[in-house]
C-alpha atoms as a PDB file:
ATOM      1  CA  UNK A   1       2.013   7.482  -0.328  1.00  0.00           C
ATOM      2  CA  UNK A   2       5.077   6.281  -1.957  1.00  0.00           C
ATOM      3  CA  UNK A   3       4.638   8.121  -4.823  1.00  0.00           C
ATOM      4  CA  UNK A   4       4.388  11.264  -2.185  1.00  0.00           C
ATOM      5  CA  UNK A   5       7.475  10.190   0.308  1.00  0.00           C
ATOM      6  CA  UNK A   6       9.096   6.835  -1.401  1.00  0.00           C
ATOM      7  CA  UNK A   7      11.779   7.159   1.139  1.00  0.00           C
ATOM      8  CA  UNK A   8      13.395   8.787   3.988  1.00  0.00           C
ATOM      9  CA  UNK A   9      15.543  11.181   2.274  1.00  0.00           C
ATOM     10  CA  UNK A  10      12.704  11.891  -0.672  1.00  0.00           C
ATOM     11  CA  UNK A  11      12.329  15.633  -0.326  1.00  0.00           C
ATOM     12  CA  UNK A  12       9.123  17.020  -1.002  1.00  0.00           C
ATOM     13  CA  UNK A  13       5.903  19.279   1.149  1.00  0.00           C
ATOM     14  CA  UNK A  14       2.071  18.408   1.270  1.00  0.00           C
ATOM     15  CA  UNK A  15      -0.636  20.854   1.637  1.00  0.00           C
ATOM     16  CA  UNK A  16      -2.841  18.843   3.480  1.00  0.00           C
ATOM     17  CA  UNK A  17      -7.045  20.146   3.772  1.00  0.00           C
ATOM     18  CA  UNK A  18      -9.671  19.017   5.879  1.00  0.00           C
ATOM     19  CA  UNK A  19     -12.952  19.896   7.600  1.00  0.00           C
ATOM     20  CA  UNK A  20     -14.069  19.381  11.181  1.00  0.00           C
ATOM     21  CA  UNK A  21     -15.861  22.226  12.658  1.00  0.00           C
ATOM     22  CA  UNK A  22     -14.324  24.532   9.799  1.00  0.00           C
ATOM     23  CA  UNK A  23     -12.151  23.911   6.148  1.00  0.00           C
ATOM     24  CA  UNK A  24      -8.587  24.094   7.849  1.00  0.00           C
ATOM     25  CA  UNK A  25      -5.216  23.780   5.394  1.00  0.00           C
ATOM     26  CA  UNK A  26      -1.736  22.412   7.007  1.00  0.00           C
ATOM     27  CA  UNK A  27       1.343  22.519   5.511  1.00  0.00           C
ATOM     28  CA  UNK A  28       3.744  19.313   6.284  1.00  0.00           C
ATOM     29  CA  UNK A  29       7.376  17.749   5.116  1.00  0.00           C
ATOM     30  CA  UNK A  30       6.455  14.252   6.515  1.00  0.00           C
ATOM     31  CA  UNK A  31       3.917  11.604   5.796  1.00  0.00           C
ATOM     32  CA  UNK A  32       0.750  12.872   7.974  1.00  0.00           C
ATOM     33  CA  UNK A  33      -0.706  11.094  10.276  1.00  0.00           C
ATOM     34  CA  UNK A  34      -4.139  10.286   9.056  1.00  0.00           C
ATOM     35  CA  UNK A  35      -5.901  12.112  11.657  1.00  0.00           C
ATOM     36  CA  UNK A  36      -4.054  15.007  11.338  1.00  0.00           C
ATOM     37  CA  UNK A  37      -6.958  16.597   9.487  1.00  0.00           C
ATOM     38  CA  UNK A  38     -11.046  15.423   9.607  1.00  0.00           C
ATOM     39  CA  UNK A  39     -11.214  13.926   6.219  1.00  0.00           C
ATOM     40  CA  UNK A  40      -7.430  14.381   5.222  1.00  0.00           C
ATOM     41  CA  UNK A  41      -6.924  15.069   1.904  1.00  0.00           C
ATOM     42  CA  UNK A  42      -3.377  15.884   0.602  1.00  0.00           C
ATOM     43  CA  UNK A  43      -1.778  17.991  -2.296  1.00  0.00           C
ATOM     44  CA  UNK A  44       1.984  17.483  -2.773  1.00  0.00           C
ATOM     45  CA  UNK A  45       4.372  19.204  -4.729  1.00  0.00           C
ATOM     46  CA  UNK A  46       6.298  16.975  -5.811  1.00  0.00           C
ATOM     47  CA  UNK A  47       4.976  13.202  -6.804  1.00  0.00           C
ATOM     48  CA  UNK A  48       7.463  10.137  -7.714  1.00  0.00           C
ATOM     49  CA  UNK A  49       7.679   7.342 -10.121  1.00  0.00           C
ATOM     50  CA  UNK A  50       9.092   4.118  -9.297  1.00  0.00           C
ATOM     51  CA  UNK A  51      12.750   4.471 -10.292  1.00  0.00           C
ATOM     52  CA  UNK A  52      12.682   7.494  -7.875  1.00  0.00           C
ATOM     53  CA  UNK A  53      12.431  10.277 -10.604  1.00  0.00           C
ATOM     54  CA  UNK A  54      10.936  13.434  -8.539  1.00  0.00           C
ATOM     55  CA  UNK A  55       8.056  15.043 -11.116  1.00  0.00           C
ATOM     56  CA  UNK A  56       5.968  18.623 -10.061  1.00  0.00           C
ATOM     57  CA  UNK A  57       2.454  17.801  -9.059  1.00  0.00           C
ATOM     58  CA  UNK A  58       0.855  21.013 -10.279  1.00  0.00           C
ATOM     59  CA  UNK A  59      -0.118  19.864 -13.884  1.00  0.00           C
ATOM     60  CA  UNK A  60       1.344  21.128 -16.882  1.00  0.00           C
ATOM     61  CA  UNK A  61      -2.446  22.178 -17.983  1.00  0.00           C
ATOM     62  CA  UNK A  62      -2.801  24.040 -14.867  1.00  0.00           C
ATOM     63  CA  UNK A  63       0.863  25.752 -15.232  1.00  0.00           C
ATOM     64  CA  UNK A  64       0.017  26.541 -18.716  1.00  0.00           C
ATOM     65  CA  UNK A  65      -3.385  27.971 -17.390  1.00  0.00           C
ATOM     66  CA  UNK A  66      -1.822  30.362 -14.952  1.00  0.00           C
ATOM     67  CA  UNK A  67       1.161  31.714 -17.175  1.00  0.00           C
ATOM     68  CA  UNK A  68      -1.700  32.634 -19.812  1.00  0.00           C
ATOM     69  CA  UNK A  69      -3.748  34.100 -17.543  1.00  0.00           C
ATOM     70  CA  UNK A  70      -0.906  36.348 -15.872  1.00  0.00           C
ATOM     71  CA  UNK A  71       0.828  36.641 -19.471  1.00  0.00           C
ATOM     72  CA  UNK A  72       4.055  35.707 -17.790  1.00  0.00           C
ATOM     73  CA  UNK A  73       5.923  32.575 -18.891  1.00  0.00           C
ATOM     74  CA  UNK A  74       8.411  32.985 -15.815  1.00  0.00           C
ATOM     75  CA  UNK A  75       5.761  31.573 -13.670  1.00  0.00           C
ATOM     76  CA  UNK A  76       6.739  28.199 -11.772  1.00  0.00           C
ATOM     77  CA  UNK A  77       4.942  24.962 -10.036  1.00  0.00           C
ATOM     78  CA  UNK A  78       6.308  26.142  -6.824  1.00  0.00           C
ATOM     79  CA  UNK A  79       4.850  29.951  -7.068  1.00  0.00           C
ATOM     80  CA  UNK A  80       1.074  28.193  -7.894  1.00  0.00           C
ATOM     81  CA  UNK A  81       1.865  25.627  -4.941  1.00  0.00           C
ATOM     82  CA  UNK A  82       2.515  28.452  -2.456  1.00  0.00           C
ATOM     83  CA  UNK A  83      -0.144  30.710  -3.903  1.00  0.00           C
ATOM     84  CA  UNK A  84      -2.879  27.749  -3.285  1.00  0.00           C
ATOM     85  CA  UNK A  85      -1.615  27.594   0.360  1.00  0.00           C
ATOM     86  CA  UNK A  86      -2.611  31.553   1.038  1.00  0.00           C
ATOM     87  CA  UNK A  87      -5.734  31.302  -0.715  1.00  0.00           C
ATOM     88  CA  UNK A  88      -6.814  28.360   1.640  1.00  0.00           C
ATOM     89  CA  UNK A  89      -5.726  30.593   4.607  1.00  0.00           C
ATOM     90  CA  UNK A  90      -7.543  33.846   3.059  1.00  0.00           C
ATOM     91  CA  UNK A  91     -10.538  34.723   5.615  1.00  0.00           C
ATOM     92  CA  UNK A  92     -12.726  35.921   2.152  1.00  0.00           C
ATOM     93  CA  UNK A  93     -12.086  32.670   0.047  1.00  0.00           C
ATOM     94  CA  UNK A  94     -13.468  30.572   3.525  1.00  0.00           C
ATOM     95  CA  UNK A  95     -16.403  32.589   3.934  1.00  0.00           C
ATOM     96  CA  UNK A  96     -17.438  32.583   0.956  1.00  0.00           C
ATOM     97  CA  UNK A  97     -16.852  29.112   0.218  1.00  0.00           C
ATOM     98  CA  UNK A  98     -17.514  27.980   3.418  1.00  0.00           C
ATOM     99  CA  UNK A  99     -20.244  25.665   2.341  1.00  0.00           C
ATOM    100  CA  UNK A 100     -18.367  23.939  -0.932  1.00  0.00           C
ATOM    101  CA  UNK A 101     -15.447  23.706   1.098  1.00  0.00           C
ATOM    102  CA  UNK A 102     -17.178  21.781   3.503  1.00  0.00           C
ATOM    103  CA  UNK A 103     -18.106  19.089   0.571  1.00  0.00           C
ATOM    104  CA  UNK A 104     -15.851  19.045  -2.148  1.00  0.00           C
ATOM    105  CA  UNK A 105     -12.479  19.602  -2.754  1.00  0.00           C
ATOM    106  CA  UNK A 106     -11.072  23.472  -2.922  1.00  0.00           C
ATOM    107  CA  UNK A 107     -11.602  25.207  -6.352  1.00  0.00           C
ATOM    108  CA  UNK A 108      -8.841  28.066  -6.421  1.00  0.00           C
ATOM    109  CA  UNK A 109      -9.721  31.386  -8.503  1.00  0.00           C
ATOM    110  CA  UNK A 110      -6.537  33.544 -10.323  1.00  0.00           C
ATOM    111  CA  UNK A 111      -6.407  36.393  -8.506  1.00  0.00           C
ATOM    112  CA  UNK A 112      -4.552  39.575  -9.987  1.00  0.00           C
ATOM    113  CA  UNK A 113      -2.887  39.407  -6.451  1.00  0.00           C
ATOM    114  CA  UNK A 114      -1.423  35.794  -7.677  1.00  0.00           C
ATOM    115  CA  UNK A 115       2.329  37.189  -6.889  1.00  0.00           C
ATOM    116  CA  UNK A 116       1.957  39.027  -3.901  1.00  0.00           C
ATOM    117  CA  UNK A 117      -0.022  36.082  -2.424  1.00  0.00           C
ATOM    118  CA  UNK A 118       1.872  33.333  -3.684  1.00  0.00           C
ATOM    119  CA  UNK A 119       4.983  34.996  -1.855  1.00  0.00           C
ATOM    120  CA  UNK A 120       2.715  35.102   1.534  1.00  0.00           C
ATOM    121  CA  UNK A 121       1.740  31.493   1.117  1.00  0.00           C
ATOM    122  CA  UNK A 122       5.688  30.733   0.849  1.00  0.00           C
ATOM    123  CA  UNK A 123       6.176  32.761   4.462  1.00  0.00           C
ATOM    124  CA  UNK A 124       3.598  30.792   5.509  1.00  0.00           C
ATOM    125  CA  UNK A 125       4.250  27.720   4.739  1.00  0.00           C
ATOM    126  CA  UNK A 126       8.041  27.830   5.974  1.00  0.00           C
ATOM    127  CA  UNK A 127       6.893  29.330   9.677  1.00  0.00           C
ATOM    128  CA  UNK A 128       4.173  26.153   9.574  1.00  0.00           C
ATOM    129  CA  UNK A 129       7.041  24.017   8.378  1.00  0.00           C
ATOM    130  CA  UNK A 130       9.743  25.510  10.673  1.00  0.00           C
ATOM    131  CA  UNK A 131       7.382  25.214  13.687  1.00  0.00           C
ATOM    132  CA  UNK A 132      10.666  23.286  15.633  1.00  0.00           C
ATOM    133  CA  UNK A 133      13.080  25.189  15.547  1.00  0.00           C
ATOM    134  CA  UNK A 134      11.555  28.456  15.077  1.00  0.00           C
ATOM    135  CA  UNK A 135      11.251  31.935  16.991  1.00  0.00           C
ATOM    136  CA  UNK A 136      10.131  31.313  20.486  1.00  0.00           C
ATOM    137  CA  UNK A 137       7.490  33.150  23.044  1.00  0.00           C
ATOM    138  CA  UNK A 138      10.097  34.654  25.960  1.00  0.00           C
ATOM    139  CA  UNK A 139       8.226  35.641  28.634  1.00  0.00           C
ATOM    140  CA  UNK A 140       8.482  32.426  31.041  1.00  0.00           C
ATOM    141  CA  UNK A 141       7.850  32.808  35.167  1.00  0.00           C
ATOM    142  CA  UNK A 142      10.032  30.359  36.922  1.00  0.00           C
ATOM    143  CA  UNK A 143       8.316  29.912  40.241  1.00  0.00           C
ATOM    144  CA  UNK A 144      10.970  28.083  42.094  1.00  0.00           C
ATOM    145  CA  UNK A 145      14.781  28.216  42.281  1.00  0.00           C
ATOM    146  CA  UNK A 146      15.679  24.782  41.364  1.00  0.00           C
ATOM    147  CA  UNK A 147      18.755  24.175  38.916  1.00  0.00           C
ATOM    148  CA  UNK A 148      16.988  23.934  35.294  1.00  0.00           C
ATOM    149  CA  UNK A 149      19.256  21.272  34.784  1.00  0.00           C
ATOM    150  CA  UNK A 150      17.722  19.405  37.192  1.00  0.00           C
ATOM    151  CA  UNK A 151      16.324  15.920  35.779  1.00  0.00           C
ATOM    152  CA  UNK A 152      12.563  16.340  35.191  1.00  0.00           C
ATOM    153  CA  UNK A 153      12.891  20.538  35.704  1.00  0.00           C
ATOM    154  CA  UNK A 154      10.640  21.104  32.530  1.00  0.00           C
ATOM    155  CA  UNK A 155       8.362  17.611  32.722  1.00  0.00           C
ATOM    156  CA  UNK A 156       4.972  18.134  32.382  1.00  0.00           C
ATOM    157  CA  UNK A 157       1.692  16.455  33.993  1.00  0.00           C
ATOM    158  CA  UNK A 158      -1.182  18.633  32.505  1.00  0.00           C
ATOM    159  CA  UNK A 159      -0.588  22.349  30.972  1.00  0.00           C
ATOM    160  CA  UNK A 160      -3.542  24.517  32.109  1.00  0.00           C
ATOM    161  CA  UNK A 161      -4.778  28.037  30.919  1.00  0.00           C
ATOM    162  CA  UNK A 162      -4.802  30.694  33.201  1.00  0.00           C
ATOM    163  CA  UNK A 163      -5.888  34.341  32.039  1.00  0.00           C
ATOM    164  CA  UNK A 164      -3.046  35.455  29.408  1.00  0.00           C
ATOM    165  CA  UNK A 165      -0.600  32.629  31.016  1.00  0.00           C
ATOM    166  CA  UNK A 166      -0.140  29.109  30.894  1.00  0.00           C
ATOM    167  CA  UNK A 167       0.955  27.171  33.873  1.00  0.00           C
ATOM    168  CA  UNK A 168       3.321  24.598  31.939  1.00  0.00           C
ATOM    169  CA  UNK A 169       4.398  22.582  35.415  1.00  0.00           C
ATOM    170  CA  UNK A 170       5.275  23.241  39.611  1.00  0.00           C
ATOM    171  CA  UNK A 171       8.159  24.978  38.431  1.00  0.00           C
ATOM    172  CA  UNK A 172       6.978  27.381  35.322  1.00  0.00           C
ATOM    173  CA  UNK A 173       4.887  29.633  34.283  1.00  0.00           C
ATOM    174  CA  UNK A 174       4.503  31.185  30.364  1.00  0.00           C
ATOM    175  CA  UNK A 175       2.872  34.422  30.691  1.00  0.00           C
ATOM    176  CA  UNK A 176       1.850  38.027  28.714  1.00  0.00           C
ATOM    177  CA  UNK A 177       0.572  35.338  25.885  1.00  0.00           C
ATOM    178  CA  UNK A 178      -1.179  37.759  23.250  1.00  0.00           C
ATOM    179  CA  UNK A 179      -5.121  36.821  22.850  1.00  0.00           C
ATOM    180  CA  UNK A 180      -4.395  36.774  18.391  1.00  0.00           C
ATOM    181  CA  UNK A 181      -2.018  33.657  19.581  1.00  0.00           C
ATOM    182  CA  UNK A 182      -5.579  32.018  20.125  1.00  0.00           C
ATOM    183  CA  UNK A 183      -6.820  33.019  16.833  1.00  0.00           C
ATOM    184  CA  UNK A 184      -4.625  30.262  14.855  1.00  0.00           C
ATOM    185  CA  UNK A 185      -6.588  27.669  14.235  1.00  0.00           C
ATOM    186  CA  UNK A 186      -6.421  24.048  12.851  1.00  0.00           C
ATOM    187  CA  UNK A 187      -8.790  21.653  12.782  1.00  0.00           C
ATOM    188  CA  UNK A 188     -11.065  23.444  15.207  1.00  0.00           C
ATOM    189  CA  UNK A 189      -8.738  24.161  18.035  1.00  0.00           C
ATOM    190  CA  UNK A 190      -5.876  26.472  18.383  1.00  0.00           C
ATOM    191  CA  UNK A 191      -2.615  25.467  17.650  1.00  0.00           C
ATOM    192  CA  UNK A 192      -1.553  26.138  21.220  1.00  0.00           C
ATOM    193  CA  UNK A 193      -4.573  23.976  22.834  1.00  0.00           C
ATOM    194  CA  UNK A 194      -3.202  21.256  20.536  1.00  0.00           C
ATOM    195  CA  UNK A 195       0.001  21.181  22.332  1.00  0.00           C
ATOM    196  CA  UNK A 196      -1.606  21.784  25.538  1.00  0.00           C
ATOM    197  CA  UNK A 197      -3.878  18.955  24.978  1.00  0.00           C
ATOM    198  CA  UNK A 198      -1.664  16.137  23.307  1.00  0.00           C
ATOM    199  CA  UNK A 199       1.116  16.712  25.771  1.00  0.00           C
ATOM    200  CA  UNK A 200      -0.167  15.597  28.891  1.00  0.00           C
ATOM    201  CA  UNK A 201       0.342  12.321  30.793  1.00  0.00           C
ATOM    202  CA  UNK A 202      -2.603   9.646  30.244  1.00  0.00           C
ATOM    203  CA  UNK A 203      -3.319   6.323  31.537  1.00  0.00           C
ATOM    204  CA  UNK A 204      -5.329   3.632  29.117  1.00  0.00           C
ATOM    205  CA  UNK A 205      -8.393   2.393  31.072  1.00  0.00           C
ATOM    206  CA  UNK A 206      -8.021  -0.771  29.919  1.00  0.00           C
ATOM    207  CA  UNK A 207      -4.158  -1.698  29.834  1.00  0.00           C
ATOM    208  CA  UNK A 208      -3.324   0.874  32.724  1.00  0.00           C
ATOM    209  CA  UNK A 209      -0.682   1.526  30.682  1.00  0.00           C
ATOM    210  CA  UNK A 210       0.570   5.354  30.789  1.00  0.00           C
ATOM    211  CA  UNK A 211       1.376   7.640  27.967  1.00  0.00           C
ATOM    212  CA  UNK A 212       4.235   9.773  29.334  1.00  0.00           C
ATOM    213  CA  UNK A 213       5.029  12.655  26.477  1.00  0.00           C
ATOM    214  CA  UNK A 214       8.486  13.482  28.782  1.00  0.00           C
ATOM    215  CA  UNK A 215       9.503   9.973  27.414  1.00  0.00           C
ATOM    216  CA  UNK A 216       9.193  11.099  24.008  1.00  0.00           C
ATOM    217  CA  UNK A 217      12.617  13.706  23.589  1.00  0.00           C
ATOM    218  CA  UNK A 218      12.067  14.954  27.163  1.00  0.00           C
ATOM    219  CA  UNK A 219      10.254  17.515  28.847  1.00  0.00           C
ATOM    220  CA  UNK A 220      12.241  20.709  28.387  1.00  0.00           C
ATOM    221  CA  UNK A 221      11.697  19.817  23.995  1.00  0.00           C
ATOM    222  CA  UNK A 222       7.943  19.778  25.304  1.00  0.00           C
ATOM    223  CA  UNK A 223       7.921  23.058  26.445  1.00  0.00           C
ATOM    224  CA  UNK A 224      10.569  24.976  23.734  1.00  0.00           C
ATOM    225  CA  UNK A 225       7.854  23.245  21.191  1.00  0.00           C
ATOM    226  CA  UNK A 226       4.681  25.245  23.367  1.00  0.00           C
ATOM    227  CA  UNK A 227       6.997  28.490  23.430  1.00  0.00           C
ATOM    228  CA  UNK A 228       7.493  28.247  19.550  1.00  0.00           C
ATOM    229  CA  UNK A 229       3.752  27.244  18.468  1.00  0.00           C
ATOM    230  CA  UNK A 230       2.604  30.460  20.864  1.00  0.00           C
ATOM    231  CA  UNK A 231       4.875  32.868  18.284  1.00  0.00           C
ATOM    232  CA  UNK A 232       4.164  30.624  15.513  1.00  0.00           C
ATOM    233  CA  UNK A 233       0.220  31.039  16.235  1.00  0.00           C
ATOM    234  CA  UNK A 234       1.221  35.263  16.010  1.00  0.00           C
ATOM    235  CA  UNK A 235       2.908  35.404  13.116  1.00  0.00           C
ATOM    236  CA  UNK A 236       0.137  33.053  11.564  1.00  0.00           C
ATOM    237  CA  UNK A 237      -2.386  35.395  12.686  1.00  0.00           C
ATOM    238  CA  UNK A 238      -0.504  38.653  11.098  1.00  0.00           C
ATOM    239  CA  UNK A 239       0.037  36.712   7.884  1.00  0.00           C
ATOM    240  CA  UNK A 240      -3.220  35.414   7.515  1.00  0.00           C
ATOM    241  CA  UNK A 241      -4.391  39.082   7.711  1.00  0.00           C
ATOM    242  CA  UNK A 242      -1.827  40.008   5.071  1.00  0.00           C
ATOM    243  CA  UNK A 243      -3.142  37.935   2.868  1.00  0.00           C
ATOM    244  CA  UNK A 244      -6.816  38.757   3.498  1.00  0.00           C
ATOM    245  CA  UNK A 245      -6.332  42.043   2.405  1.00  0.00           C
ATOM    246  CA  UNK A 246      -5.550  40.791  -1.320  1.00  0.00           C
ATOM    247  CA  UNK A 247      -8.057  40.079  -3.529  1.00  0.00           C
ATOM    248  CA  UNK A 248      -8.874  36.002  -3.366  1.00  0.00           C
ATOM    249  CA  UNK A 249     -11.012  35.747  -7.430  1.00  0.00           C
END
């Protein structure tokens, strides 16, 4: 890893692949946690040697391969980087490869879509990496008429699904959530009954000990985070389909 992240302020992304119930592909600017993914494997673009120099991780072979191919010398690491990330999101390559996927690493064809797709992958990859501050969901049911400033307003017990809404806490309601918002998913799950399911107060059998996620930057961050992974999981969905519709080999 420390030829991935050697420090705090070593900029660099990871494509990082996996397979649980299906091959899933995650885009992250941090060192990820191991369980992130089944069987995490990662891809950076960047790696480091010891005196800090930053080098690209796509292989001068491999850069060479692709400008021959495409006749284009213009071609960067970065473009072949972000056009890896939409072929591992293309619903064609995963079908097809569905059962290689599920033992080997990912073999990526040169597709005469390479441009178009490689600028899809980069879209995708900054919503994925963006997920914190980016768009959120609006339509939110407050069900009583406390202050929102009120200390503990936007805590959260245990999120629970009803219908097209989720009932985030006492005091709050997200509703009109679009069914497609269910169709992005990672590692087996959607991304929404990720959050759902992480962020929820626990209590270790053993130690009694709770797990409080309100402790961890406070409940309202909690549910801005749920509102931006519901139009996150959207626009994943409409990419994803953008990218399907190109040519994968």
């Amino acid at each position: 890893m420390k030829k991935i992240f050697p420090d705090k302020g070593a900029h660099n992304v990871v494509i990082n692949t996996g397979v649980g119930k299906a091959f899933s592909a995650l885009i992250s600017s941090e060192i990820p946690c191991h369980d992130l993914l089944h069987h995490n494997q990662a891809y950076p673009l960047y790696y480091y040697d010891d005196l800090g120099n930053r080098y690209n991780a796509i292989s001068g072979y491999a850069l060479n391969l692709f400008r021959r191919h495409y006749k284009d010398n213009a071609i960067t690491e970065e473009e072949i980087f972000y056009y890896i990330y939409a072929i591992l999101h293309h619903k064609g390559y995963l079908e097809k490869y569905k059962n290689s996927l599920a033992k080997e690493a990912p073999r990526i064809a040169l597709s005469e879509d390479f441009k178009e797709l490689s600028m899809l992958g980069k879209e995708l990859a900054e919503l994925h990496l963006n997920y914190e501050s980016g768009e959120m969901h609006t339509s939110v049911k407050y069900t009583t008429l406390m202050n929102a400033e009120v200390e503990g307003y936007y805590d959260v017990d245990k999120m629970t699904k009803k219908g097209d809404s989720i009932i985030y806490n006492q005091n709050i309601a997200i509703t009109k959530i679009p069914k497609k918002a269910f169709e992005y998913v990672v590692n087996g799950k959607s991304a929404i009954d990720w959050v759902i399911e992480r962020y929820q107060k626990t209590m270790d059998k053993d130690s009694l000990i709770e797990n409080n996620p309100n402790d961890y930057a406070g409940g309202k961050y909690i549910f801005e985070l749920l509102c931006r992974v519901i139009k996150l999981s959207v626009k994943s969905v409409d990419l994803i389909e953008k990218i399907s519709e190109k040519r994968f080999e």
